[in-house]
PDB file of N, CA and C in Angstrom:
ATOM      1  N   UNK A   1     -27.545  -6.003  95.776  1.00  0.00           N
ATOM      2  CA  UNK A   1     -27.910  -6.945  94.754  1.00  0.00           C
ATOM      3  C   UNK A   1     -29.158  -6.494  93.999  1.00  0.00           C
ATOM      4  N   UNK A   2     -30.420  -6.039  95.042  1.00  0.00           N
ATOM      5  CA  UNK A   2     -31.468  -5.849  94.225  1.00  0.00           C
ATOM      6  C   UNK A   2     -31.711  -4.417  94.031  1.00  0.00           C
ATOM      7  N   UNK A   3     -30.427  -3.527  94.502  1.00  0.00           N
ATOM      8  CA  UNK A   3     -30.910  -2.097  94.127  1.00  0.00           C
ATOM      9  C   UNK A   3     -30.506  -1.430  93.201  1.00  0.00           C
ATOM     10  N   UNK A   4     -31.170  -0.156  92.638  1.00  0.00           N
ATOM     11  CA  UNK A   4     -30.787   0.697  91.656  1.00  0.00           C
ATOM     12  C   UNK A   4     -29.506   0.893  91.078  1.00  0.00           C
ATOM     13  N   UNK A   5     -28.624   0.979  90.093  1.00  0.00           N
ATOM     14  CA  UNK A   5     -27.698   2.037  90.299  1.00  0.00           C
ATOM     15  C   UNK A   5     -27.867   2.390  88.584  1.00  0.00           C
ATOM     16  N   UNK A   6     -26.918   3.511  88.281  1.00  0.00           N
ATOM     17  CA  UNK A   6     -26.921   3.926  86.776  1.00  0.00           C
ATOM     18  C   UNK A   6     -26.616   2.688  85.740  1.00  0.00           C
ATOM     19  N   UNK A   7     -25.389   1.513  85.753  1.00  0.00           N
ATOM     20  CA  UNK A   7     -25.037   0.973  85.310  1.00  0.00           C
ATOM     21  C   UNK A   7     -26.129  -0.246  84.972  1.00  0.00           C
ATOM     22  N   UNK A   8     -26.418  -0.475  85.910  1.00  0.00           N
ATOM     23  CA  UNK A   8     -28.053  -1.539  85.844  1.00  0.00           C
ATOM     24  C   UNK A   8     -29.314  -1.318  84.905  1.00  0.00           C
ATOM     25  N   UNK A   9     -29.321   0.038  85.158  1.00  0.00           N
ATOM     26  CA  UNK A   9     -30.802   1.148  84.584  1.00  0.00           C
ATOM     27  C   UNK A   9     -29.970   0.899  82.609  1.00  0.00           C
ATOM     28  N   UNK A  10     -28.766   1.654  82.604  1.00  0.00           N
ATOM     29  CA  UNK A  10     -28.220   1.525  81.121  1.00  0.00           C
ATOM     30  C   UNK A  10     -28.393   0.049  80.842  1.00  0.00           C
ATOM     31  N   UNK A  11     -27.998  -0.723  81.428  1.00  0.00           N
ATOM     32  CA  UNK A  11     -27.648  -1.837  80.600  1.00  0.00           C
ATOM     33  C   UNK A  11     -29.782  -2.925  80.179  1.00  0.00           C
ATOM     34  N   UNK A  12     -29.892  -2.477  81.510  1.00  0.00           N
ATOM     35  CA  UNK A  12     -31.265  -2.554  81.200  1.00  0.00           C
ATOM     36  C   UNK A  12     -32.322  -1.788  79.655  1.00  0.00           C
ATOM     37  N   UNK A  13     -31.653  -0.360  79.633  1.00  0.00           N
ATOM     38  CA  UNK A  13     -32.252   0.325  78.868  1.00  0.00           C
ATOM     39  C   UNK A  13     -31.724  -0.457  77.253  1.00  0.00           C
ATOM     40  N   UNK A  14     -30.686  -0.610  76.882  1.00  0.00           N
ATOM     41  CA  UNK A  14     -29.925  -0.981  76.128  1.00  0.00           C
ATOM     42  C   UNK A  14     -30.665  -2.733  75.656  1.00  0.00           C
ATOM     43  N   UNK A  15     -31.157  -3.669  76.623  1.00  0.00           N
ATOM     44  CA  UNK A  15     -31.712  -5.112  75.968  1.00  0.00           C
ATOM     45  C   UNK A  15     -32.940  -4.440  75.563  1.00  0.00           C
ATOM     46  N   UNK A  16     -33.473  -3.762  76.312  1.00  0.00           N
ATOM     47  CA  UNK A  16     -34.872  -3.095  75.990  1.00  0.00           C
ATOM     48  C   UNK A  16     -34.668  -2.389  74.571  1.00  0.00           C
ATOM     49  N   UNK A  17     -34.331  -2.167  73.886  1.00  0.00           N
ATOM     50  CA  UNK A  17     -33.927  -0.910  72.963  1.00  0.00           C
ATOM     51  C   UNK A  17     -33.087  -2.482  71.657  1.00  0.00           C
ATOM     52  N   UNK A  18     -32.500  -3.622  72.535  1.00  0.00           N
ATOM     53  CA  UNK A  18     -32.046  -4.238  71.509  1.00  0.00           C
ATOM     54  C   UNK A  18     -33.545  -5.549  71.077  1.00  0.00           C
ATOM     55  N   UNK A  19     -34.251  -5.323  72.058  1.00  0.00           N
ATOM     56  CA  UNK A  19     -35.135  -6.057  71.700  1.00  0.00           C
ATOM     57  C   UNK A  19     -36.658  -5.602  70.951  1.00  0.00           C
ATOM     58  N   UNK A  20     -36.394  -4.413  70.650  1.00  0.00           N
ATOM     59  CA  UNK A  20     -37.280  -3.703  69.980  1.00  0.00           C
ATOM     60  C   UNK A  20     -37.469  -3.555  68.645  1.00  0.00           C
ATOM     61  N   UNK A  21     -35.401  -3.137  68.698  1.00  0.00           N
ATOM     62  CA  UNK A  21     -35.273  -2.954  67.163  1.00  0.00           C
ATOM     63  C   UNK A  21     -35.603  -4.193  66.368  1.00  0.00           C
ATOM     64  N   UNK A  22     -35.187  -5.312  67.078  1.00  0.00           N
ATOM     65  CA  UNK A  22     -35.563  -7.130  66.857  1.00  0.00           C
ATOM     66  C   UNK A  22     -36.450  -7.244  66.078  1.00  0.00           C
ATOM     67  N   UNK A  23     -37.987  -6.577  67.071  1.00  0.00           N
ATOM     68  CA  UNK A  23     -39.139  -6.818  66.094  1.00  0.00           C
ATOM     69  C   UNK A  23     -39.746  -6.276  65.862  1.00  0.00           C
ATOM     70  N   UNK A  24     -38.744  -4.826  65.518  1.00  0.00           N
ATOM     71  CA  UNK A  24     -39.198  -4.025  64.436  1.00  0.00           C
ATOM     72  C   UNK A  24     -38.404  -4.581  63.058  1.00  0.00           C
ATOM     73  N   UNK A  25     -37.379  -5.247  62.889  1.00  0.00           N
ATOM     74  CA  UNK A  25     -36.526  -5.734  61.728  1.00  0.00           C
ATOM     75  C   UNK A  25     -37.266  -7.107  61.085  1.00  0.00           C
ATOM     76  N   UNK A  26     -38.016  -7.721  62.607  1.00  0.00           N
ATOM     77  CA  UNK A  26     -38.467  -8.863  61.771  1.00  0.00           C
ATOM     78  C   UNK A  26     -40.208  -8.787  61.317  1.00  0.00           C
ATOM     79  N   UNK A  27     -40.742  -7.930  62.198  1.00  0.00           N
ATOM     80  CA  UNK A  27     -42.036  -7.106  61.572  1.00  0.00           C
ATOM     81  C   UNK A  27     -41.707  -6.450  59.649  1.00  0.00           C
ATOM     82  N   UNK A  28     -40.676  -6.047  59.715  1.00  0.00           N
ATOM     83  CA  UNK A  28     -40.315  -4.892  58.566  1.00  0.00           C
ATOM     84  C   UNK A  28     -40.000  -6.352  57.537  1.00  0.00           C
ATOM     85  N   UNK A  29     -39.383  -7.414  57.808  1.00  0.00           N
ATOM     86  CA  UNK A  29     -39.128  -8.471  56.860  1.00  0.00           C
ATOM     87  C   UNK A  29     -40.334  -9.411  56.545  1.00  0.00           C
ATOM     88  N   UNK A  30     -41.212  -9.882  57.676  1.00  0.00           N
ATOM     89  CA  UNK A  30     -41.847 -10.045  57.037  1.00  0.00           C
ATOM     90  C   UNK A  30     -43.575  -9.546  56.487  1.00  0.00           C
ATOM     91  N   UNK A  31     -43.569  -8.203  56.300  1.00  0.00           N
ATOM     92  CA  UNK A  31     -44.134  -7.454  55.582  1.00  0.00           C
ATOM     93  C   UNK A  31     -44.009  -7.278  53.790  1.00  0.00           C
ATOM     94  N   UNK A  32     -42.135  -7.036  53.949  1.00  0.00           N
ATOM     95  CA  UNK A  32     -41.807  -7.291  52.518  1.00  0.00           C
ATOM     96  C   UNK A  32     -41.840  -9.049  52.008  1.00  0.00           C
ATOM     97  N   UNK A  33     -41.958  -9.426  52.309  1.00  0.00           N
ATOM     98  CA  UNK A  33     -42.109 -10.986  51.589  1.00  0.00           C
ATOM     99  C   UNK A  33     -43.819 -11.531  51.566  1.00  0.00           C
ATOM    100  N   UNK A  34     -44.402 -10.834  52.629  1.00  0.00           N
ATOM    101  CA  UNK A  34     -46.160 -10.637  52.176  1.00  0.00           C
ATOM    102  C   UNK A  34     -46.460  -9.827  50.749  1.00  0.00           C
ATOM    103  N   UNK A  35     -45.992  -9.089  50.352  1.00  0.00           N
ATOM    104  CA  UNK A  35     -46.004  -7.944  49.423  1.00  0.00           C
ATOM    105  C   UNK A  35     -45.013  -8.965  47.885  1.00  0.00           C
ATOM    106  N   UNK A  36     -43.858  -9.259  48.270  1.00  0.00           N
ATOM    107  CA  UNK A  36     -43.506  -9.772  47.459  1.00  0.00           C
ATOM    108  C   UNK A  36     -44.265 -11.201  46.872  1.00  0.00           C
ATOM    109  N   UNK A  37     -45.300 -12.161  47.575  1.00  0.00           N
ATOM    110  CA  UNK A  37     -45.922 -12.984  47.660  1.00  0.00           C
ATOM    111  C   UNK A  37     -47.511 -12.543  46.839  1.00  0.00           C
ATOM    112  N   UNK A  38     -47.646 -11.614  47.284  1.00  0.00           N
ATOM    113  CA  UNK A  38     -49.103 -11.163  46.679  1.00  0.00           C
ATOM    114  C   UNK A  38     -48.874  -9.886  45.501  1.00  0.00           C
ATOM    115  N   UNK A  39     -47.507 -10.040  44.741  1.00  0.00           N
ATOM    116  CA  UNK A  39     -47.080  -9.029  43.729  1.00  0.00           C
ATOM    117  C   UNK A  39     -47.369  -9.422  42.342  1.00  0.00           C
ATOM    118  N   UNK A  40     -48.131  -8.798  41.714  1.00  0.00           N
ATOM    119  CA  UNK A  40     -48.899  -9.239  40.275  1.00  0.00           C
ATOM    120  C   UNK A  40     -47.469  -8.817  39.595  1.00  0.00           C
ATOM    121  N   UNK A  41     -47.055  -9.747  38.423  1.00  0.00           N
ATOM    122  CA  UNK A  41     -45.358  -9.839  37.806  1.00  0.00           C
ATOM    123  C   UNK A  41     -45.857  -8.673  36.963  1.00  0.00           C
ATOM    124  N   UNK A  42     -46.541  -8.345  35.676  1.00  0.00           N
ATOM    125  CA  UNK A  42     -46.744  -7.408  34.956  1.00  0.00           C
ATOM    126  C   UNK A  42     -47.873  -7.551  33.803  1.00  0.00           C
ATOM    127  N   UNK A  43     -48.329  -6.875  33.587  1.00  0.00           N
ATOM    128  CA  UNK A  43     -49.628  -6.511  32.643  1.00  0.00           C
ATOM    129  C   UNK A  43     -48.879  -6.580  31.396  1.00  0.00           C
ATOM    130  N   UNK A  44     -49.632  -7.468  30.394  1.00  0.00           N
ATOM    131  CA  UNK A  44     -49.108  -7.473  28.775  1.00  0.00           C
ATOM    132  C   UNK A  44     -49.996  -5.813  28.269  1.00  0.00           C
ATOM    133  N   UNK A  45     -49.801  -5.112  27.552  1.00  0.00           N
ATOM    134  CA  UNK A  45     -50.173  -3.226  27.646  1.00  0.00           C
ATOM    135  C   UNK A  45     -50.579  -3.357  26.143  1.00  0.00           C
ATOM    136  N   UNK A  46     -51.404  -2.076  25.686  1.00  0.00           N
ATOM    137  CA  UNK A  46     -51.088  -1.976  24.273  1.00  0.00           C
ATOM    138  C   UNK A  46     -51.970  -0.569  24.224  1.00  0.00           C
ATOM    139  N   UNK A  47     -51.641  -0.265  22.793  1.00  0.00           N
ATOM    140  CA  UNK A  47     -52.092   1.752  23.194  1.00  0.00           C
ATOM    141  C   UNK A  47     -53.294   2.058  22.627  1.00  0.00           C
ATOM    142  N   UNK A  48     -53.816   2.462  23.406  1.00  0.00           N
ATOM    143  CA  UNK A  48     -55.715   3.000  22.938  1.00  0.00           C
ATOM    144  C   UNK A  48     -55.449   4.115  22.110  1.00  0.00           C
ATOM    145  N   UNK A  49     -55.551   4.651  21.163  1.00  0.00           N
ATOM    146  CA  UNK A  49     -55.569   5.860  20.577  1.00  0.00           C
ATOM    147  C   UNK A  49     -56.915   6.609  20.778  1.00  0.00           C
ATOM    148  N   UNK A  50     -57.844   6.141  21.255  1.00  0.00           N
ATOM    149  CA  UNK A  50     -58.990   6.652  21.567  1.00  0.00           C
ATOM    150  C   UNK A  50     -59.163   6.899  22.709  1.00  0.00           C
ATOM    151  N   UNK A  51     -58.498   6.913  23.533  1.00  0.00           N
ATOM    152  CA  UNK A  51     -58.372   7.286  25.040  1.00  0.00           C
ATOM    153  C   UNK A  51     -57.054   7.827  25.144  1.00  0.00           C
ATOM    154  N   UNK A  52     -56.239   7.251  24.121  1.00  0.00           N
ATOM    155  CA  UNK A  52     -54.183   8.395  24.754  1.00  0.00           C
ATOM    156  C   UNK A  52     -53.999   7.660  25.668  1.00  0.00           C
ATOM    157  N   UNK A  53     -54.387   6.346  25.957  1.00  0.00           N
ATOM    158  CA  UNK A  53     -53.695   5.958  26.907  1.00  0.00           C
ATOM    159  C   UNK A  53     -52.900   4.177  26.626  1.00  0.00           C
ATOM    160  N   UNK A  54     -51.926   3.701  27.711  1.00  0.00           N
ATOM    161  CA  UNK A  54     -52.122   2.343  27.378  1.00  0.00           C
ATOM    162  C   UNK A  54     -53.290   1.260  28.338  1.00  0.00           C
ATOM    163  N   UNK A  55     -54.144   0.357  27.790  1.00  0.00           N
ATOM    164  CA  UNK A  55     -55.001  -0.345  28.534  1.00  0.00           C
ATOM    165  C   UNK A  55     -54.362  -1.762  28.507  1.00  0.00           C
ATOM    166  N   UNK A  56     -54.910  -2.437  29.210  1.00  0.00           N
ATOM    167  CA  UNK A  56     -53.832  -4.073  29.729  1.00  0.00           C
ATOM    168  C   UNK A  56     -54.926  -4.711  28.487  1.00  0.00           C
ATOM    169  N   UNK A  57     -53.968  -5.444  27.806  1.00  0.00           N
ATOM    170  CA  UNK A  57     -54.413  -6.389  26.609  1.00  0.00           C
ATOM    171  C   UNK A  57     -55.469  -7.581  27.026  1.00  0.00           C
ATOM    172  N   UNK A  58     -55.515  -8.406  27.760  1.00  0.00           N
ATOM    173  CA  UNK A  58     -56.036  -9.060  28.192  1.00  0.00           C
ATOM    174  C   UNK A  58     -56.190  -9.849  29.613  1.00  0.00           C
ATOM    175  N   UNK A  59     -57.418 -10.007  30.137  1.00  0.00           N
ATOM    176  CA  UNK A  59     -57.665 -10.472  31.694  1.00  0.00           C
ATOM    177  C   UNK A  59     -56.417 -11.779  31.420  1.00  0.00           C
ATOM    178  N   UNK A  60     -55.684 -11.445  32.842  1.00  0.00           N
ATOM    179  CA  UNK A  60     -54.631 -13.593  33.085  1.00  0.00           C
ATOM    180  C   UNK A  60     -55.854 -14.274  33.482  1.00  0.00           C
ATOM    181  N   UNK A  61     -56.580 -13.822  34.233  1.00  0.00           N
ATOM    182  CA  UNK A  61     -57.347 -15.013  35.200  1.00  0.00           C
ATOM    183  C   UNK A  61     -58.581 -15.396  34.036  1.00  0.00           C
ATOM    184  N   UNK A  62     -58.908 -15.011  32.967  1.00  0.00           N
ATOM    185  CA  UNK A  62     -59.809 -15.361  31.882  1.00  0.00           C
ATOM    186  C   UNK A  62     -59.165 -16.396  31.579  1.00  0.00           C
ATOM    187  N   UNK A  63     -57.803 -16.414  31.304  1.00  0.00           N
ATOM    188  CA  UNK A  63     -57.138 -17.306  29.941  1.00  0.00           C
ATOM    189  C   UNK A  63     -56.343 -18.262  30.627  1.00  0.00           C
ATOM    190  N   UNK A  64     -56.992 -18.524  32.496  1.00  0.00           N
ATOM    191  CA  UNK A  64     -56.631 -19.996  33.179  1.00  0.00           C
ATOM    192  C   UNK A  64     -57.694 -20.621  33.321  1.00  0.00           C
TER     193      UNK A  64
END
C-alpha cells in the first residue's frame, strides 16, 4: 500500500507536472490583463520638421 513502485512515482510525477503548468497558465494570464489594464490606448502625433521626427501633440492628463 505504502510502497514504491514505477506506476505510483509516474502518476505522481504527472499531477506534479499538471499542477505546475496550472500556475504557470494562470501566472501567464494574469500578467497579460495587468498590462492590458495599465496600457496607454495611443498618442494623438504630429511631425516636427525641426527635429525629423513625430512628437505627441498634446499632454491627456493636462486636458483632464
Amino acid at each position: 500500500m505504502f510502497g514504491f513502485s514505477l506506476s505510483k512515482l509516474l502518476v505522481l510525477a504527472v499531477i506534479i507536472a499538471a499542477v505546475l503548468v496550472l500556475f504557470r497558465f494562470l501566472g501567464q494570464r494574469n500578467a497579460v490583463n495587468e498590462r492590458r489594464r495599465g496600457a496607454v490606448e495611443a498618442f494623438d502625433t504630429e511631425y516636427d520638421a525641426e527635429s525629423d521626427t513625430y512628437v505627441v501633440r498634446g499632454d491627456k492628463t493636462a486636458e483632464k
